[in-house]
C-alpha atoms as a PDB file:
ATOM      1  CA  UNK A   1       0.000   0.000   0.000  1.00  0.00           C
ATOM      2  CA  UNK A   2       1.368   3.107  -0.921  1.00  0.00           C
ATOM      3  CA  UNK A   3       0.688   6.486   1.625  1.00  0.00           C
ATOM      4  CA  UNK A   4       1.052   9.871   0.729  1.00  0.00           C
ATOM      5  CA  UNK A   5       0.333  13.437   1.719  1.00  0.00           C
ATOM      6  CA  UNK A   6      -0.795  14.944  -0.924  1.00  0.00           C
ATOM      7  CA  UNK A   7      -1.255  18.689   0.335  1.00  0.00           C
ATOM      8  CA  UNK A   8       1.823  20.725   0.672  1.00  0.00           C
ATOM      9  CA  UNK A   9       2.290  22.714   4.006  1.00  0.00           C
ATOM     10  CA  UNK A  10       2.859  25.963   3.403  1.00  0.00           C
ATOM     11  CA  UNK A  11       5.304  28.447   5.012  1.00  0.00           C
ATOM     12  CA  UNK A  12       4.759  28.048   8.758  1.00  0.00           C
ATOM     13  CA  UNK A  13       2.329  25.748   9.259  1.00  0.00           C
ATOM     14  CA  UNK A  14       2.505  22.844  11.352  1.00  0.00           C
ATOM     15  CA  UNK A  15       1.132  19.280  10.727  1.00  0.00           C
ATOM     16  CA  UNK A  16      -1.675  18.135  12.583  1.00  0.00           C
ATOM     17  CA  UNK A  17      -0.760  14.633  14.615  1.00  0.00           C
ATOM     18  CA  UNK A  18      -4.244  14.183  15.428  1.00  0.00           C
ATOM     19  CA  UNK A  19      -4.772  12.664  11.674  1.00  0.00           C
ATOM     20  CA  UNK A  20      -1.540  10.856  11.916  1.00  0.00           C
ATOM     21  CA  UNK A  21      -1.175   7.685  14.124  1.00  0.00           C
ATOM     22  CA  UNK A  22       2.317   5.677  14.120  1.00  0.00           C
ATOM     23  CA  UNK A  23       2.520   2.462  15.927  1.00  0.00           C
ATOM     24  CA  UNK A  24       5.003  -0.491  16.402  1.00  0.00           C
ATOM     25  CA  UNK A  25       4.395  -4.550  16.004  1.00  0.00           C
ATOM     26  CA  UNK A  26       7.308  -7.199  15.607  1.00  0.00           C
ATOM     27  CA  UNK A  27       6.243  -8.270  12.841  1.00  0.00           C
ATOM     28  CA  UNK A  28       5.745  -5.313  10.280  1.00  0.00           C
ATOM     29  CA  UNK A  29       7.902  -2.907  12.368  1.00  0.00           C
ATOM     30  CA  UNK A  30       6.700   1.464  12.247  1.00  0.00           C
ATOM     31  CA  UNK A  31       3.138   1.321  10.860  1.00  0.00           C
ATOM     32  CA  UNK A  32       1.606   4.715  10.283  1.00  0.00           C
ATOM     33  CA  UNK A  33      -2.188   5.784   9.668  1.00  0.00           C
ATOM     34  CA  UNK A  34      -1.953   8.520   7.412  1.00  0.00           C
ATOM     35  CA  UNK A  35      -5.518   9.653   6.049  1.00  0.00           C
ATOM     36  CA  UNK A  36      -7.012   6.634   7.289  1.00  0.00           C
ATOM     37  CA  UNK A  37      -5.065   4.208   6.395  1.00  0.00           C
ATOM     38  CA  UNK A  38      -2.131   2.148   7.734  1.00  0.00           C
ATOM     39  CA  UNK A  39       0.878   1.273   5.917  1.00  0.00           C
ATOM     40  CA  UNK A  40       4.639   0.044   6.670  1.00  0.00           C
ATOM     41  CA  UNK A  41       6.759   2.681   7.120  1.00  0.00           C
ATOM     42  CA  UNK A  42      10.967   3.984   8.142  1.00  0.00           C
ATOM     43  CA  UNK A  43      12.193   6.509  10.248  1.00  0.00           C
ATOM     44  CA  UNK A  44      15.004   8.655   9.134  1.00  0.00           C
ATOM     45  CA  UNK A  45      16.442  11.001  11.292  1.00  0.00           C
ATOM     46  CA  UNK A  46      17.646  14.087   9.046  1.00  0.00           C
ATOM     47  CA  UNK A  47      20.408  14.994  11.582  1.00  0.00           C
ATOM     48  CA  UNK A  48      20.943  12.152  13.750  1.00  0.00           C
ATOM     49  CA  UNK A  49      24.121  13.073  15.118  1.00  0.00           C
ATOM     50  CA  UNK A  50      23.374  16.606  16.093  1.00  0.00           C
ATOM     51  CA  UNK A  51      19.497  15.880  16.684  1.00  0.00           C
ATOM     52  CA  UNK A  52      18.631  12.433  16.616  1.00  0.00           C
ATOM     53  CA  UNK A  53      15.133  13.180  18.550  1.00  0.00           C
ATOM     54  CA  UNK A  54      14.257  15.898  15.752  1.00  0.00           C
ATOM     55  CA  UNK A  55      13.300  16.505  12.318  1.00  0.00           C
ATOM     56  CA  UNK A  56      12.173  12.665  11.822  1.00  0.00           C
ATOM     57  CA  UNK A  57      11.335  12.232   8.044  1.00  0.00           C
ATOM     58  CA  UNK A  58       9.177   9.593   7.805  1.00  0.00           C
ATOM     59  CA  UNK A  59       8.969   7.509   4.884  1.00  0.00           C
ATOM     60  CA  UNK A  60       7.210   4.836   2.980  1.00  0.00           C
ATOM     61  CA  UNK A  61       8.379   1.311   1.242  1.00  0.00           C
ATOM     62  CA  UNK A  62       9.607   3.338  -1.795  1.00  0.00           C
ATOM     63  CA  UNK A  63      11.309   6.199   0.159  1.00  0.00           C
ATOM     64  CA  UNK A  64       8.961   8.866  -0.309  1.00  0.00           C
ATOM     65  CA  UNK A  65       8.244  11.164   2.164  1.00  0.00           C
ATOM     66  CA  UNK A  66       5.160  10.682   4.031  1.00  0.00           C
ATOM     67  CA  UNK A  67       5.243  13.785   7.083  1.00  0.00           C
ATOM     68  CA  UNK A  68       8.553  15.272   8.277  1.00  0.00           C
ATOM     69  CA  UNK A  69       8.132  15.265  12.625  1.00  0.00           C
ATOM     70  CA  UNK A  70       9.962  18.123  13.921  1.00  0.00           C
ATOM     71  CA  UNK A  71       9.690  17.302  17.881  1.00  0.00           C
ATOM     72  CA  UNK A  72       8.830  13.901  19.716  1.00  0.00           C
ATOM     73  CA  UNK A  73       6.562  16.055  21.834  1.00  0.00           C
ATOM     74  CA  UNK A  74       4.406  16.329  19.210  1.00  0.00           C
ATOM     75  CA  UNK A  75       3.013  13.112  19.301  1.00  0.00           C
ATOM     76  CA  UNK A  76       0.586  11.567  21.450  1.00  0.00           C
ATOM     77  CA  UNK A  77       2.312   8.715  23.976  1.00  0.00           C
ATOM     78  CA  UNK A  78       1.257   5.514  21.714  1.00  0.00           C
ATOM     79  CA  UNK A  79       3.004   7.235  18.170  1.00  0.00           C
ATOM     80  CA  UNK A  80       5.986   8.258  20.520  1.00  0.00           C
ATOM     81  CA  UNK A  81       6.519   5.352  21.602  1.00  0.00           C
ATOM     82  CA  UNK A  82       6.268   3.347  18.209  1.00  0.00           C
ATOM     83  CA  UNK A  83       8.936   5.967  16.587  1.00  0.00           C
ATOM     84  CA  UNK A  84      11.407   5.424  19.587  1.00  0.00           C
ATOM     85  CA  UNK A  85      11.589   1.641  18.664  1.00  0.00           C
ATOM     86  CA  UNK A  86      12.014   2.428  15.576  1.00  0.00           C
ATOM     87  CA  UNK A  87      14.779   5.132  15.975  1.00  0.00           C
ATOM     88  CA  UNK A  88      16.492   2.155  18.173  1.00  0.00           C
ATOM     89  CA  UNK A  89      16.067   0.011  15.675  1.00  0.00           C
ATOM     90  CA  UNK A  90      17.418   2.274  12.505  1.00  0.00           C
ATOM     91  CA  UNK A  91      20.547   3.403  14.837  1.00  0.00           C
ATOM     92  CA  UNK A  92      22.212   0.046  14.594  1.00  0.00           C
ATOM     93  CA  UNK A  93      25.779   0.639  12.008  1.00  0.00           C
ATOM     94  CA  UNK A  94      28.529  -1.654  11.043  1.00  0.00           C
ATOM     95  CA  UNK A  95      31.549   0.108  11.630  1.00  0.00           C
ATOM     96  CA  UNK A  96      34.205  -0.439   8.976  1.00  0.00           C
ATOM     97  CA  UNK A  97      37.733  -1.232  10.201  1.00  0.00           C
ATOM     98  CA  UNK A  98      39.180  -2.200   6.676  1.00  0.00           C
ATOM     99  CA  UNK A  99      38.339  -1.496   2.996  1.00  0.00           C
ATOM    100  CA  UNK A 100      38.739  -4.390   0.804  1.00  0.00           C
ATOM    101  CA  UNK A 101      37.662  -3.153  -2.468  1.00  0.00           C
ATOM    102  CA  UNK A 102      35.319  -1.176  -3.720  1.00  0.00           C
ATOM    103  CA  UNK A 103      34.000  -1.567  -7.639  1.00  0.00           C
ATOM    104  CA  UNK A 104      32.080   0.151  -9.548  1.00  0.00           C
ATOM    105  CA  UNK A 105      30.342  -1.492 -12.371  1.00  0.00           C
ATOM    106  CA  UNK A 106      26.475  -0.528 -14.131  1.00  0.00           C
ATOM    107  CA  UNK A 107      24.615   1.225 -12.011  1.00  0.00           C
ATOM    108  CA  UNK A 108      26.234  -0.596  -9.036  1.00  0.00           C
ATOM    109  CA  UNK A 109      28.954  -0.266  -6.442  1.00  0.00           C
ATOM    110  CA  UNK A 110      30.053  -3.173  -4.868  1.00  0.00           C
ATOM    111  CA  UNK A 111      31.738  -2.463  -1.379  1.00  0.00           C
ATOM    112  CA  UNK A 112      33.970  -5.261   0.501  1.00  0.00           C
ATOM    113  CA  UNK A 113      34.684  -4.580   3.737  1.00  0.00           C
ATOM    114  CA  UNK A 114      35.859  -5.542   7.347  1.00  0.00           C
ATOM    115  CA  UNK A 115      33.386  -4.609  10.228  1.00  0.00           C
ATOM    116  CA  UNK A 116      33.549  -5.055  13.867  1.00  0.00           C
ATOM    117  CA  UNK A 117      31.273  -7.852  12.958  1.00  0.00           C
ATOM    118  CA  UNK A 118      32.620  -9.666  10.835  1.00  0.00           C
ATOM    119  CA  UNK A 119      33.709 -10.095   6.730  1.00  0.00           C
ATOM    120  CA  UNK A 120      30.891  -7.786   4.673  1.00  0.00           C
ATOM    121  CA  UNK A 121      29.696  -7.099   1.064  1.00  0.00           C
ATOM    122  CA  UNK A 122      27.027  -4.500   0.460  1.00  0.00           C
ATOM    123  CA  UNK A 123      26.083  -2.480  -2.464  1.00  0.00           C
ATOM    124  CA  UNK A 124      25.043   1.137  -3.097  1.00  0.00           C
ATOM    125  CA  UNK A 125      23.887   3.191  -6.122  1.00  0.00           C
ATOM    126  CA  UNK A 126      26.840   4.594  -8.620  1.00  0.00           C
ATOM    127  CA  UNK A 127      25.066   7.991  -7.376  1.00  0.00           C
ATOM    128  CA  UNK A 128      24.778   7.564  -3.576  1.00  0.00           C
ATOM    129  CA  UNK A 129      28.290   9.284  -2.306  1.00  0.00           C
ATOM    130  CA  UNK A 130      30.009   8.779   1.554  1.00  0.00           C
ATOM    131  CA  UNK A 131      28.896  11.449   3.600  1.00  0.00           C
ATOM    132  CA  UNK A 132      31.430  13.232   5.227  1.00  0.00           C
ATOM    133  CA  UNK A 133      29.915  13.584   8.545  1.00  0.00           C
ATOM    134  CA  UNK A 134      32.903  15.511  10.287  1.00  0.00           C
ATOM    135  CA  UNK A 135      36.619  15.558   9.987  1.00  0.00           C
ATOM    136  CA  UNK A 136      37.755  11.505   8.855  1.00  0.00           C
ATOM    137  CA  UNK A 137      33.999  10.423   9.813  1.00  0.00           C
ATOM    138  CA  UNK A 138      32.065   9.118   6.980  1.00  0.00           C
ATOM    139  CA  UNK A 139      28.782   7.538   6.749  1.00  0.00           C
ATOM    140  CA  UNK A 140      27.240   5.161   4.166  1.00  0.00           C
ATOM    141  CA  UNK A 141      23.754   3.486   3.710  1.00  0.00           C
ATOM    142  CA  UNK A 142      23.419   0.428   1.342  1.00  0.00           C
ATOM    143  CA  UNK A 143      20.726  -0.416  -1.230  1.00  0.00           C
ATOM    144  CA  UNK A 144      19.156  -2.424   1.409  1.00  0.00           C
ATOM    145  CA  UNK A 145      19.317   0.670   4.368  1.00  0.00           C
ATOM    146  CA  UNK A 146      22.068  -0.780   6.657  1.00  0.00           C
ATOM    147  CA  UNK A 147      24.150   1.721   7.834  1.00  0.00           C
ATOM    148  CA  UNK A 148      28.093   1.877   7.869  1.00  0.00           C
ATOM    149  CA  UNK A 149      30.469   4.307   9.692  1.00  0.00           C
ATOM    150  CA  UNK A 150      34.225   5.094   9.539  1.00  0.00           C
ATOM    151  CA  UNK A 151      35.089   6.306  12.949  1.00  0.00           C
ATOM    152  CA  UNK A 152      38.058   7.451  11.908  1.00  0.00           C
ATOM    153  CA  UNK A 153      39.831   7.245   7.877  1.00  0.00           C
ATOM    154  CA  UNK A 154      43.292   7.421   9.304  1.00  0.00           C
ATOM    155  CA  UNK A 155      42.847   3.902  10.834  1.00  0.00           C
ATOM    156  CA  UNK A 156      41.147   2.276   8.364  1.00  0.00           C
ATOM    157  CA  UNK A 157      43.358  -0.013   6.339  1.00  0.00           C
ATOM    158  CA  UNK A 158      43.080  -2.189   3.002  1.00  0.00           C
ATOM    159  CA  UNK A 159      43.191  -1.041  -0.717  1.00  0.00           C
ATOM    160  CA  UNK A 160      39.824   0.139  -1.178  1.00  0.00           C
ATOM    161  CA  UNK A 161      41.104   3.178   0.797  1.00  0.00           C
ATOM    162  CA  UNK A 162      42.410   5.241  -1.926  1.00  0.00           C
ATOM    163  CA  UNK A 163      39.490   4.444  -4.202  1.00  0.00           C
ATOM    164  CA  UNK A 164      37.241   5.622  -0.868  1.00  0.00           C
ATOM    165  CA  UNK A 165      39.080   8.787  -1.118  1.00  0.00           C
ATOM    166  CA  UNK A 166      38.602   9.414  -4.474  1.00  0.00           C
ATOM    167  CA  UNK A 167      35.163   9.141  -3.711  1.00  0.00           C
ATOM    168  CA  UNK A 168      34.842  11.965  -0.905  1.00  0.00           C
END
């Protein structure tokens, strides 16, 4: 089922959270209830270093932007309770230790790496960059929304390095 909002806000207005509902269940993870109905849906915090409580964009199956949430508070206790499992549950990363290789071919680019937990092998778009989150920090989210972090580029090791470079 695809959601959507279909009116734009305009400049300074607020959403109303008393037509949007967000809950939690094992099983299909954040749900939310916009205009009546209930679909699957991820949380993506748009700062989540500086603010990971604030400016939540919330998003369907297909990455579109359902409602931007500025503050928790908000939300009614049930919805802020649902999107707080699911910011737990987006927050996980791998954190890369060594770069293997990285290769682009198509529209593909195939990463192999070293994490803290173990050997992995992810792939992102040609046109999905690192983000350079601060100095030697860089971020990077897969086709499949995992989330990887270099802690530091001066202590990562492996030939992919140079090629990550290139890329930042």
């Amino acid at each position: 089922m695809t959601l959507s909002m279909t009116e734009k806000p305009t400049k300074g207005s607020k959403t109303n959270f008393k037509d949007i509902l967000f809950k939690w269940s094992e099983a299909q993870g954040l749900e939310v209830k916009v205009k009546g109905q209930w679909g699957r849906a991820r949380v993506r915090p748009c700062f989540p270093h500086l603010s990971p409580m604030e400016y939540l964009s919330i998003v369907d199956i297909e990455s579109k932007e359902l409602v931007l949430v500025e503050r928790m508070s908000d939300l009614d206790k049930c919805s802020s309770e649902a999107l707080n499992r699911a910011l737990e549950e987006s927050k996980f990363m791998f954190k890369i230790i060594e770069i293997l290789e990285i290769k682009d071919s198509f529209d593909l680019r195939t990463w192999r790496v070293k994490t803290t937990s173990g050997p992995r092998q992810f792939f992102t778009k040609l046109s999905d960059w690192p983000v350079v989150l601060s100095d030697n920090v860089i971020y990077i989210r897969d086709l499949y929304e995992d989330q990887y972090v270099i802690d530091d580029l001066n202590k990562v090791i492996g030939d992919g390095v140079k090629m990550l470079k290139a890329l930042i």
